[in-house]
N, C-alpha and C. Protein backbone atom coordinates (compact mmCIF):
# COMPACT_ATOMS: atom_id res chain seq x y z
N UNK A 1 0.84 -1.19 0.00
CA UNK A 1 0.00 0.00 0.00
C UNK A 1 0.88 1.25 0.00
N UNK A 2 0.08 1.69 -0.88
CA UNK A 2 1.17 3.35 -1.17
C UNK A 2 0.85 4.20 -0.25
N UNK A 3 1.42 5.13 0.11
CA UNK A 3 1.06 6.12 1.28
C UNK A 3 1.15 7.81 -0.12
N UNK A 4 0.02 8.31 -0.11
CA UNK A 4 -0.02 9.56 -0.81
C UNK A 4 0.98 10.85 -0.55
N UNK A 5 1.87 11.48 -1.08
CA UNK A 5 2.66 12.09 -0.37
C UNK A 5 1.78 13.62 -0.55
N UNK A 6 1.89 14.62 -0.10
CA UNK A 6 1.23 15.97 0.04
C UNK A 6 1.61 16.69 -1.66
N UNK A 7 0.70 17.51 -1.35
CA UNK A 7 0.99 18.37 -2.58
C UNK A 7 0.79 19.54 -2.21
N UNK A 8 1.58 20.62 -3.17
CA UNK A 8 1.43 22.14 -2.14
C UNK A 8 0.83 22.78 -3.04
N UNK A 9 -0.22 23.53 -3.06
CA UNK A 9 -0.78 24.20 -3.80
C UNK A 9 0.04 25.81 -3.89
N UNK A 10 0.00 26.66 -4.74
CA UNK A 10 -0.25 28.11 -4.51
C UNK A 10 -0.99 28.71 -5.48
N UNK A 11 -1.63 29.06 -4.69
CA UNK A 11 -2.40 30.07 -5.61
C UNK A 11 -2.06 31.95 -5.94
N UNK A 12 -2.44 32.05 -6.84
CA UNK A 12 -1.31 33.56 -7.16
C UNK A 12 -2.14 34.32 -8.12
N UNK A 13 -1.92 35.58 -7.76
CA UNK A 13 -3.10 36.50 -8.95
C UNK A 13 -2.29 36.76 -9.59
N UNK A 14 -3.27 36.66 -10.98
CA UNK A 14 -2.02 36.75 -12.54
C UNK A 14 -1.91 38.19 -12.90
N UNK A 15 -3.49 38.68 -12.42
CA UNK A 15 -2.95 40.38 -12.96
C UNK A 15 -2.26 41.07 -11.94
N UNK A 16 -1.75 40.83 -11.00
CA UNK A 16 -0.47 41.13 -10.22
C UNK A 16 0.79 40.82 -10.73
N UNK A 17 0.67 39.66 -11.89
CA UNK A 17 1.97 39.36 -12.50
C UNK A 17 3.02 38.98 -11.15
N UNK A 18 2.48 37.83 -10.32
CA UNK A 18 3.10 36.60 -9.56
C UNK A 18 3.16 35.74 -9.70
N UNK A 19 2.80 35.45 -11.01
CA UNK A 19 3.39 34.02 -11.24
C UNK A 19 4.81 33.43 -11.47
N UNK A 20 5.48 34.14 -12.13
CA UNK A 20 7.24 34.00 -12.01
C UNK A 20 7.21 33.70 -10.61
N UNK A 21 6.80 34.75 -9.37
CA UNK A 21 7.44 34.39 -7.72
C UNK A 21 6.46 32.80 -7.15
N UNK A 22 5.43 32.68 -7.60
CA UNK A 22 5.20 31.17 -7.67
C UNK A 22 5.83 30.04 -8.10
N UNK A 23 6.35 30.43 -9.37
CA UNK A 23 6.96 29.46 -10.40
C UNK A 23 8.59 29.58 -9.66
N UNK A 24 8.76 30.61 -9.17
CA UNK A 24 10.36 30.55 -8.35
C UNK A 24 9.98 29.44 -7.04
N UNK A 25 9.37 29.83 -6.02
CA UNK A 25 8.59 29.45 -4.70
C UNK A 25 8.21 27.70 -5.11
N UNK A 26 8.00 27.58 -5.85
CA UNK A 26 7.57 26.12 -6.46
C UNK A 26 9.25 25.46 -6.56
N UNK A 27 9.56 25.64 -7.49
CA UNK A 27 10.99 25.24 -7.68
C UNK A 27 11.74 24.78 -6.84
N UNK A 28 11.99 25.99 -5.88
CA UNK A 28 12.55 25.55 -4.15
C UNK A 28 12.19 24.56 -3.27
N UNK A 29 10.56 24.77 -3.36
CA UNK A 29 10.00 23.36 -3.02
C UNK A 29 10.19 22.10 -3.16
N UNK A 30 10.28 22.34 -4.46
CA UNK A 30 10.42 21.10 -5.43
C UNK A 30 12.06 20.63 -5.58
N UNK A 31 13.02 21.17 -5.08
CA UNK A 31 14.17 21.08 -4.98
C UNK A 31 15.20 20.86 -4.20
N UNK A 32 14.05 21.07 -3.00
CA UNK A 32 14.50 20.54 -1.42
C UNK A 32 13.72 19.54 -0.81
N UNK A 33 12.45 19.19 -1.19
CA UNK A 33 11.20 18.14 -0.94
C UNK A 33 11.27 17.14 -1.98
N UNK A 34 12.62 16.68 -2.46
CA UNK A 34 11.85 15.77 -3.71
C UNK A 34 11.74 14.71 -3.59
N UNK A 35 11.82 13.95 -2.25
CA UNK A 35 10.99 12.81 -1.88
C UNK A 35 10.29 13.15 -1.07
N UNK A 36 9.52 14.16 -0.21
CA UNK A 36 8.70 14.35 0.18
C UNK A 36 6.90 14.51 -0.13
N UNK A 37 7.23 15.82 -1.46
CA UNK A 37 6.43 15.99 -1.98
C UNK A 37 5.89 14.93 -2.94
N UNK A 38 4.45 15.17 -3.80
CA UNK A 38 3.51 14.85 -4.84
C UNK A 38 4.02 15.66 -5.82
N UNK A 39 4.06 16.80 -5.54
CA UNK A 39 4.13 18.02 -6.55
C UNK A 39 3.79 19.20 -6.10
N UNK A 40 3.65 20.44 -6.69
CA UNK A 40 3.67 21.82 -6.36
C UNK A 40 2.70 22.45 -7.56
N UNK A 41 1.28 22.58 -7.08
CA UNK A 41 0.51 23.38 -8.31
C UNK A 41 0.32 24.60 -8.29
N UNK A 42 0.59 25.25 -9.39
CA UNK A 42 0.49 26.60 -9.71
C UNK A 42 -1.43 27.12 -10.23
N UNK A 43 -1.34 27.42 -9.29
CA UNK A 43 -3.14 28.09 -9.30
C UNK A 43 -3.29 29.73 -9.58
N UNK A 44 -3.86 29.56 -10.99
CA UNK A 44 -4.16 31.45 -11.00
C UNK A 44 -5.03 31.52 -10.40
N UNK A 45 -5.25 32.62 -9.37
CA UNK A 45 -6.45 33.31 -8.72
C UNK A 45 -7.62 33.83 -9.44
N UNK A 46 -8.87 33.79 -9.45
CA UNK A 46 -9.97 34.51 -9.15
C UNK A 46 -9.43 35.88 -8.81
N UNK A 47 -9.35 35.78 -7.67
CA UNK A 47 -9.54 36.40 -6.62
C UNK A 47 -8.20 37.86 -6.89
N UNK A 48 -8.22 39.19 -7.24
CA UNK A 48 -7.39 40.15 -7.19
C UNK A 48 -6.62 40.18 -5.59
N UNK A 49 -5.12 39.99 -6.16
CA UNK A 49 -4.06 40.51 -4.81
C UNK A 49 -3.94 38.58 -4.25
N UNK A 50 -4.18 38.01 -4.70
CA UNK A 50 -4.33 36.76 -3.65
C UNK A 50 -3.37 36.02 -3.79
N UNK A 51 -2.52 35.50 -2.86
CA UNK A 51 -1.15 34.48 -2.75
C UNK A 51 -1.52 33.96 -1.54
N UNK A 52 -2.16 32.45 -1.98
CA UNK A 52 -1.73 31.78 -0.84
C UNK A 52 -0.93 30.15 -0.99
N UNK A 53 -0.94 29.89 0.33
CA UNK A 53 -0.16 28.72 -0.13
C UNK A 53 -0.88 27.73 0.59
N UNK A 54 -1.22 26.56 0.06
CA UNK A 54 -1.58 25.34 0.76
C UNK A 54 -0.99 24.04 0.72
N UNK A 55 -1.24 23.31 1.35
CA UNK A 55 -0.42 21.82 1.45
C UNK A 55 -2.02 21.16 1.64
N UNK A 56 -1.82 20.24 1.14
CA UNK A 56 -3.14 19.74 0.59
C UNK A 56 -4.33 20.21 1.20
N UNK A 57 -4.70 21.37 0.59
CA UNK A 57 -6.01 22.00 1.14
C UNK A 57 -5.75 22.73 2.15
N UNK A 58 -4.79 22.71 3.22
CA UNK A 58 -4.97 23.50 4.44
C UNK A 58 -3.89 24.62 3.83
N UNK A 59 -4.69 25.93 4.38
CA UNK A 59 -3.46 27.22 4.29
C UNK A 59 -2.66 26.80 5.19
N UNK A 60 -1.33 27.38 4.82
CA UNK A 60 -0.19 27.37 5.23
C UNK A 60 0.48 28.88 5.60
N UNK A 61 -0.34 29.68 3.93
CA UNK A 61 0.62 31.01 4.96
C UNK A 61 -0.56 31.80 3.33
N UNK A 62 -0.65 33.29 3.57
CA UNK A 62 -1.94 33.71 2.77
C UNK A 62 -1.46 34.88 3.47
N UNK A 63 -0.84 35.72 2.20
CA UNK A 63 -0.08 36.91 1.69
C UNK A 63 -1.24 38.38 2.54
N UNK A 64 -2.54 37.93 2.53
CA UNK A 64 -3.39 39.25 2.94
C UNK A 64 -3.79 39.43 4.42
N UNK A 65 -3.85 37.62 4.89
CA UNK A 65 -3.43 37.73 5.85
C UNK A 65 -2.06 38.33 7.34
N UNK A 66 -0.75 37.98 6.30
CA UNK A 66 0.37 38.12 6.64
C UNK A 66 1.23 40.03 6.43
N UNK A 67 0.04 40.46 5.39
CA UNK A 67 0.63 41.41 4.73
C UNK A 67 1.72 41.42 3.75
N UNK A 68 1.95 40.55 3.64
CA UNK A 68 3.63 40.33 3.29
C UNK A 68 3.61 39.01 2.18
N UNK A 69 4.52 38.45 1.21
CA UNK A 69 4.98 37.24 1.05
C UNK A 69 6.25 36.45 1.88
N UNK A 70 5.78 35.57 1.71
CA UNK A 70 6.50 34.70 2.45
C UNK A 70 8.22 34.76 2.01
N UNK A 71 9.13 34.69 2.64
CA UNK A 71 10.67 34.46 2.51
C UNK A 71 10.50 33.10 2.43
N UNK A 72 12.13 32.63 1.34
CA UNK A 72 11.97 31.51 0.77
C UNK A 72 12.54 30.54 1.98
N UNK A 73 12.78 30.97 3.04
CA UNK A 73 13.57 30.25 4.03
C UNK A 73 12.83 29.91 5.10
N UNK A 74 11.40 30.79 5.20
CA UNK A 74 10.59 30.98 6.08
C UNK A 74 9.47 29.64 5.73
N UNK A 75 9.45 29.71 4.21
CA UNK A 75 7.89 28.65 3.39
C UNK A 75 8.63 27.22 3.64
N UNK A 76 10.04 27.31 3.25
CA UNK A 76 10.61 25.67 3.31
C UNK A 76 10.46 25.15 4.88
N UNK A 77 10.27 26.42 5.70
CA UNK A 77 10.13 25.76 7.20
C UNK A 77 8.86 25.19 7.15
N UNK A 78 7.66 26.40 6.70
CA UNK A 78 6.50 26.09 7.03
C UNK A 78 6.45 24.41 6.33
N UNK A 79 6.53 24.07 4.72
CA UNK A 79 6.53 22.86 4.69
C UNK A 79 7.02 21.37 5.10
N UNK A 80 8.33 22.04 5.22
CA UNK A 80 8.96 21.05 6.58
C UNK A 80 8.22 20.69 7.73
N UNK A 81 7.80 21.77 8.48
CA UNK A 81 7.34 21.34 9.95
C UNK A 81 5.93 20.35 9.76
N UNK A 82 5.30 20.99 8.22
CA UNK A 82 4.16 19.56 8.15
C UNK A 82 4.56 18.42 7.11
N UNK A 83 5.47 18.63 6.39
CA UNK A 83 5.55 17.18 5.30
C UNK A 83 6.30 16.14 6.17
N UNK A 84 7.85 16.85 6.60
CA UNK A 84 8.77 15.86 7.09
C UNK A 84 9.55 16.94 8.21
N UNK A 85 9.24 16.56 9.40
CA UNK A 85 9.81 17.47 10.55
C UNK A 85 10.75 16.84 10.89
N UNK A 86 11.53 15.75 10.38
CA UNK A 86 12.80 15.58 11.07
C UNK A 86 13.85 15.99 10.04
N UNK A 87 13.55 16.04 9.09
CA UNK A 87 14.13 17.20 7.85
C UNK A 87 15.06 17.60 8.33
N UNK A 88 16.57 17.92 8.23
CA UNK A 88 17.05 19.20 8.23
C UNK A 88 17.12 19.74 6.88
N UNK A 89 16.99 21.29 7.24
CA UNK A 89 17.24 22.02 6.34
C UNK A 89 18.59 22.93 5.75
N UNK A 90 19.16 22.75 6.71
CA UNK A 90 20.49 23.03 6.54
C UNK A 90 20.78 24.25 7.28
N UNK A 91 21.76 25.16 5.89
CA UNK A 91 21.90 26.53 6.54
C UNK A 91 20.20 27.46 6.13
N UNK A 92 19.62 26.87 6.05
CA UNK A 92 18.11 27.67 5.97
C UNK A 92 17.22 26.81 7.29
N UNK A 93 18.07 26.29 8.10
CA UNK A 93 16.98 25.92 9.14
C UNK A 93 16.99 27.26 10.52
N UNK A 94 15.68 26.25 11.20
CA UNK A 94 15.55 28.05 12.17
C UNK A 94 17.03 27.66 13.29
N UNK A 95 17.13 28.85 13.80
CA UNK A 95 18.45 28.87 14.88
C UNK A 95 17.67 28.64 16.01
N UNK A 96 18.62 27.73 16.85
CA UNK A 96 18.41 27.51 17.93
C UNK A 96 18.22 28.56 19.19
C-alpha cells in the first residue's frame, strides 16, 4: 500500500503578474522536498491581490493575511514542519 505524499498548492493573482514568484517558490519546493512531496501546483487566482499557499487543502501562509509574502527560508520551514519534521534544512533551518 502506497502512502499519498502531500501536494502544495499556490495560488497567485495573474494580474499582479506573480506568477514568475510562484513558479520561483515552487521550484525551491520542489528542490529541497523531492521525496517528500507529490508536486507543487500553480493556481491562478480569481480572486485580485491573492497568494496563498496550501499543502493539501490547508493554508499554510496567505499573503493578505500576513501582509507580506512569504521568505523563501521561512515557506521551506512552514513545509517542513508539516511534510517531514525531522528534515534538516540546513543553513536555511531556524536557529536555535
Amino acid at each position: 500500500m502506497t502512502t499519498l505524499k502531500p501536494t502544495v498548492s499556490i495560488e497567485y493573482c495573474p494580474k499582479c503578474g506573480w506568477m514568475l514568484r510562484a513558479a520561483y517558490m515552487g521550484q525551491e519546493l520542489l528542490s529541497t522536498f523531492t521525496d517528500e512531496l507529490h508536486g507543487v501546483l500553480l493556481q491562478p487566482s480569481e480572486v485580485g491581490g491573492s497568494y496563498i499557499i496550501r499543502i493539501d487543502g490547508t493554508v499554510v501562509f496567505d499573503r493578505k493575511e500576513k501582509g507580506r509574502f512569504p521568505e523563501i527560508k521561512e515557506l521551506k520551514q512552514i513545509v517542513r514542519d508539516v511534510v517531514s519534521p525531522e528534515k534538516s534544512l540546513g543553513h536555511s533551518d531556524k536557529t536555535a
